[in-house]
C-alpha atoms as a PDB file:
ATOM      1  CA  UNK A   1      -8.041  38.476 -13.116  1.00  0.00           C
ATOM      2  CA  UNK A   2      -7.698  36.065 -10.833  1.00  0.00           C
ATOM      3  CA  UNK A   3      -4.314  33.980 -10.111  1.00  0.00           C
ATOM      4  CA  UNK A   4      -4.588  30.274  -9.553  1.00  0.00           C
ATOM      5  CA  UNK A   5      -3.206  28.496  -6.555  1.00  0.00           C
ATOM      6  CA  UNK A   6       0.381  27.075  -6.920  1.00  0.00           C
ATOM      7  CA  UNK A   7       0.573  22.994  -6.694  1.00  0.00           C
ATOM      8  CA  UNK A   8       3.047  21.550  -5.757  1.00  0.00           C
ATOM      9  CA  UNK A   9       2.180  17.730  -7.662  1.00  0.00           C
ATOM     10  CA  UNK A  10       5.021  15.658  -7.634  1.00  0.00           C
ATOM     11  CA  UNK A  11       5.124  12.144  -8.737  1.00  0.00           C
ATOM     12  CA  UNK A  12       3.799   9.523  -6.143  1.00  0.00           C
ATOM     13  CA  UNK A  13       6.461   8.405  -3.671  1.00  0.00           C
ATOM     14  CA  UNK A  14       6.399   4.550  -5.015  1.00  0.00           C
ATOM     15  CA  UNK A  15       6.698   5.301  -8.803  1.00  0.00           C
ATOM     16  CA  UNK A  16      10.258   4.552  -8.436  1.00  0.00           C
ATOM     17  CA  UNK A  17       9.229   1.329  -7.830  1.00  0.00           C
ATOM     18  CA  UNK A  18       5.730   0.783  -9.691  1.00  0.00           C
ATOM     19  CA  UNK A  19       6.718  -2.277 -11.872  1.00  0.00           C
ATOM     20  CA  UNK A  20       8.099  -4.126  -8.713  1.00  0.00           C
ATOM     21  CA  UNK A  21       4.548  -3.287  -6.910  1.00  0.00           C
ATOM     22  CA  UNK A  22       2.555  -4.388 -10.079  1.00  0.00           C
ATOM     23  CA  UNK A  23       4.879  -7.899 -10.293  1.00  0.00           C
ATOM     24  CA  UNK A  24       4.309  -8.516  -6.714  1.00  0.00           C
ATOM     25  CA  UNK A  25       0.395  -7.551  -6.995  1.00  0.00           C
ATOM     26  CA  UNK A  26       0.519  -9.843 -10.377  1.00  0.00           C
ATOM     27  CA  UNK A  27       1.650 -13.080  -8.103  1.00  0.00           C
ATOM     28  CA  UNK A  28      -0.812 -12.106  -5.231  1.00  0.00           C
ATOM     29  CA  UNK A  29      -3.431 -12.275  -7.381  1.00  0.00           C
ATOM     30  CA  UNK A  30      -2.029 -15.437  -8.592  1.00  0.00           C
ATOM     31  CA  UNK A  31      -2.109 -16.793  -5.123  1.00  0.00           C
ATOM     32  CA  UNK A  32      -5.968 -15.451  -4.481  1.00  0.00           C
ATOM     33  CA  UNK A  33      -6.785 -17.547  -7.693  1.00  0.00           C
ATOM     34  CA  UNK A  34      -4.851 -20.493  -6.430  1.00  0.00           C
ATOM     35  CA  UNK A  35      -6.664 -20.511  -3.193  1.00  0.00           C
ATOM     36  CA  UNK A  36      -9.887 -20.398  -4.990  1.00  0.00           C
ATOM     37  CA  UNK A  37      -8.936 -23.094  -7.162  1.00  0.00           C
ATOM     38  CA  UNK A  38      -7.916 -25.135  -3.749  1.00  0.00           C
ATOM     39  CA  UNK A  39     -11.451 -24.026  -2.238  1.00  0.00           C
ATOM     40  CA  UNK A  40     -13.216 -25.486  -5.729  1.00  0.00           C
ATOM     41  CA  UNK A  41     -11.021 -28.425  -5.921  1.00  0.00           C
ATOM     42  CA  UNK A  42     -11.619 -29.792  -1.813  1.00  0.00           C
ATOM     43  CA  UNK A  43      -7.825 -29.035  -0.676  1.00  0.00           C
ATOM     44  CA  UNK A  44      -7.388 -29.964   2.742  1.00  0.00           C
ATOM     45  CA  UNK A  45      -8.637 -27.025   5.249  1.00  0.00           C
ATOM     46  CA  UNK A  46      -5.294 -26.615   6.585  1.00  0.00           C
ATOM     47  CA  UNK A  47      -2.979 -26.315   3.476  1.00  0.00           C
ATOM     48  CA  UNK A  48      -5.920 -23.989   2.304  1.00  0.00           C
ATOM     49  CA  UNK A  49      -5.235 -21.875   5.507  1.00  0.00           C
ATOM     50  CA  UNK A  50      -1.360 -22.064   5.093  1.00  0.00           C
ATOM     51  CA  UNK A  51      -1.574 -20.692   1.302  1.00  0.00           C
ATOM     52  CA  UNK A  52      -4.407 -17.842   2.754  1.00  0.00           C
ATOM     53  CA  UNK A  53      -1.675 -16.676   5.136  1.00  0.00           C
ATOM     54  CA  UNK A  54       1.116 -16.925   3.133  1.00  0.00           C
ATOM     55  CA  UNK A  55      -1.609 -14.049   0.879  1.00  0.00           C
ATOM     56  CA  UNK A  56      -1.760 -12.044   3.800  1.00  0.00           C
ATOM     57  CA  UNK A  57       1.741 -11.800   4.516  1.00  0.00           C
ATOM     58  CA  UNK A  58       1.912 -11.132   0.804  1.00  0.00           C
ATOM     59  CA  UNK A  59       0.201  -8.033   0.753  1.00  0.00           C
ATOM     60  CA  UNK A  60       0.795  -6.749   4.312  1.00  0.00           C
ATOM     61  CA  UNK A  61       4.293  -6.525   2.767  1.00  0.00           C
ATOM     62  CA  UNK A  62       2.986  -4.593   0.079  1.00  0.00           C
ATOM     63  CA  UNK A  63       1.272  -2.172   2.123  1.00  0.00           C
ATOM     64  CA  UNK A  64       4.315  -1.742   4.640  1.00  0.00           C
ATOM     65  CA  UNK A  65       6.237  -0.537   1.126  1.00  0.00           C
ATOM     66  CA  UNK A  66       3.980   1.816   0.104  1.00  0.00           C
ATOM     67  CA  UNK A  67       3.866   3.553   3.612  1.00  0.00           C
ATOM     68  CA  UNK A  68       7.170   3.528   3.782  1.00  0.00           C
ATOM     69  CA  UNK A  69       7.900   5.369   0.115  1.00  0.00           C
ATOM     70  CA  UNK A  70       4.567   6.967   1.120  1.00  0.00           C
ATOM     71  CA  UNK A  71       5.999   8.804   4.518  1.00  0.00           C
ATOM     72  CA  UNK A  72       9.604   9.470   2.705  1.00  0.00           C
ATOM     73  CA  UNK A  73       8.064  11.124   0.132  1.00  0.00           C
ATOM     74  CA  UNK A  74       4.704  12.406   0.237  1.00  0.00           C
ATOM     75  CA  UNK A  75       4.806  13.135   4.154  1.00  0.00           C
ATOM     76  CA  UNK A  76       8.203  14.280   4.112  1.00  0.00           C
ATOM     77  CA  UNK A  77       7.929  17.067   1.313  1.00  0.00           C
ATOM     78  CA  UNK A  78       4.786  18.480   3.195  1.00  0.00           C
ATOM     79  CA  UNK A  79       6.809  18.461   6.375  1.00  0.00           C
ATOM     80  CA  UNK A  80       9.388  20.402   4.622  1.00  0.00           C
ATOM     81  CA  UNK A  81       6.893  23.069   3.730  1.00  0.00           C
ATOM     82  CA  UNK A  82       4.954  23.158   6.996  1.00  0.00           C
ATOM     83  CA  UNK A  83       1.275  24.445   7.859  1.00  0.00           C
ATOM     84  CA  UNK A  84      -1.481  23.148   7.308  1.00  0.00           C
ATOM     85  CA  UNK A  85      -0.800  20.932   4.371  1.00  0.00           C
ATOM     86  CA  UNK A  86       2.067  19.198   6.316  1.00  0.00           C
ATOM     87  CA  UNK A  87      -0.111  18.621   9.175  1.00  0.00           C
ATOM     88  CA  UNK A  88      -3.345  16.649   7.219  1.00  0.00           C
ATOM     89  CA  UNK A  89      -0.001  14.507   5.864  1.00  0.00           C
ATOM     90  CA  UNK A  90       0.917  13.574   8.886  1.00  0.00           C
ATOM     91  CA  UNK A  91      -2.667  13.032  10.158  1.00  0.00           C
ATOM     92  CA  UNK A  92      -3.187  10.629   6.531  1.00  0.00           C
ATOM     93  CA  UNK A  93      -0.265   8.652   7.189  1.00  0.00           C
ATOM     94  CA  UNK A  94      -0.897   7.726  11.346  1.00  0.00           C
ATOM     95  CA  UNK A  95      -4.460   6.725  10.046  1.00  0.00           C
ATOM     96  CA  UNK A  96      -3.392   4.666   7.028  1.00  0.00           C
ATOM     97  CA  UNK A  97      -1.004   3.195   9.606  1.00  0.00           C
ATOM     98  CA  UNK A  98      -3.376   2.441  12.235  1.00  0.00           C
ATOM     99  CA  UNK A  99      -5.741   0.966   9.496  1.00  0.00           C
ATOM    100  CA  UNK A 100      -2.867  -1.688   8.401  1.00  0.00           C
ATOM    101  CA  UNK A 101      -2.306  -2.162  12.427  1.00  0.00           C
ATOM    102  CA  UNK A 102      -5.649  -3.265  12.611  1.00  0.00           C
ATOM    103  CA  UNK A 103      -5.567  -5.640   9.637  1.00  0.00           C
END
């Protein structure tokens, strides 16, 4: 017989916080359809611009959150336990972090 690999699965680091991720995703969206309804409607380029960063900022700050609760949590518990697993972590978090650099 052969034994099965221990896991270690622990919630996700921002579940503490899902509902205030969801509300804030709930009024980005709202914002995306406003700007859409600006685009349809002839708004004034600039105001349309103002309301398209005021989206990115939005969910930039969304991101920074989750990376945040992300490296406290997920990153930090596989640090704890070392090897390999801690090291592909570390590795998924400076990418996801470069990635939101770049955007």
């Amino acid at each position: 017989m052969t034994s099965m690999p221990v896991t270690h699965e622990h919630p996700h680091g921002y579940i503490t916080d899902k509902d205030k991720y969801l509300q804030r995703l709930r009024r980005i969206e709202g914002q995306a359809r406003g700007i859409s309804r600006m685009v349809d409607e002839e708004k004034y380029c600039i105001d349309i611009l103002t309301q398209i960063s005021a989206l990115t900022s939005a969910l930039q700050a969304v991101g920074l959150g989750l990376l945040d609760d992300h490296l406290a949590h997920c990153v930090l518990d596989a640090a704890r336990m070392d090897g390999p697993d801690a090291q592909a972590k570390i590795k998924e978090a400076s990418d996801a972090i470069a990635r939101l650099v770049r955007s």
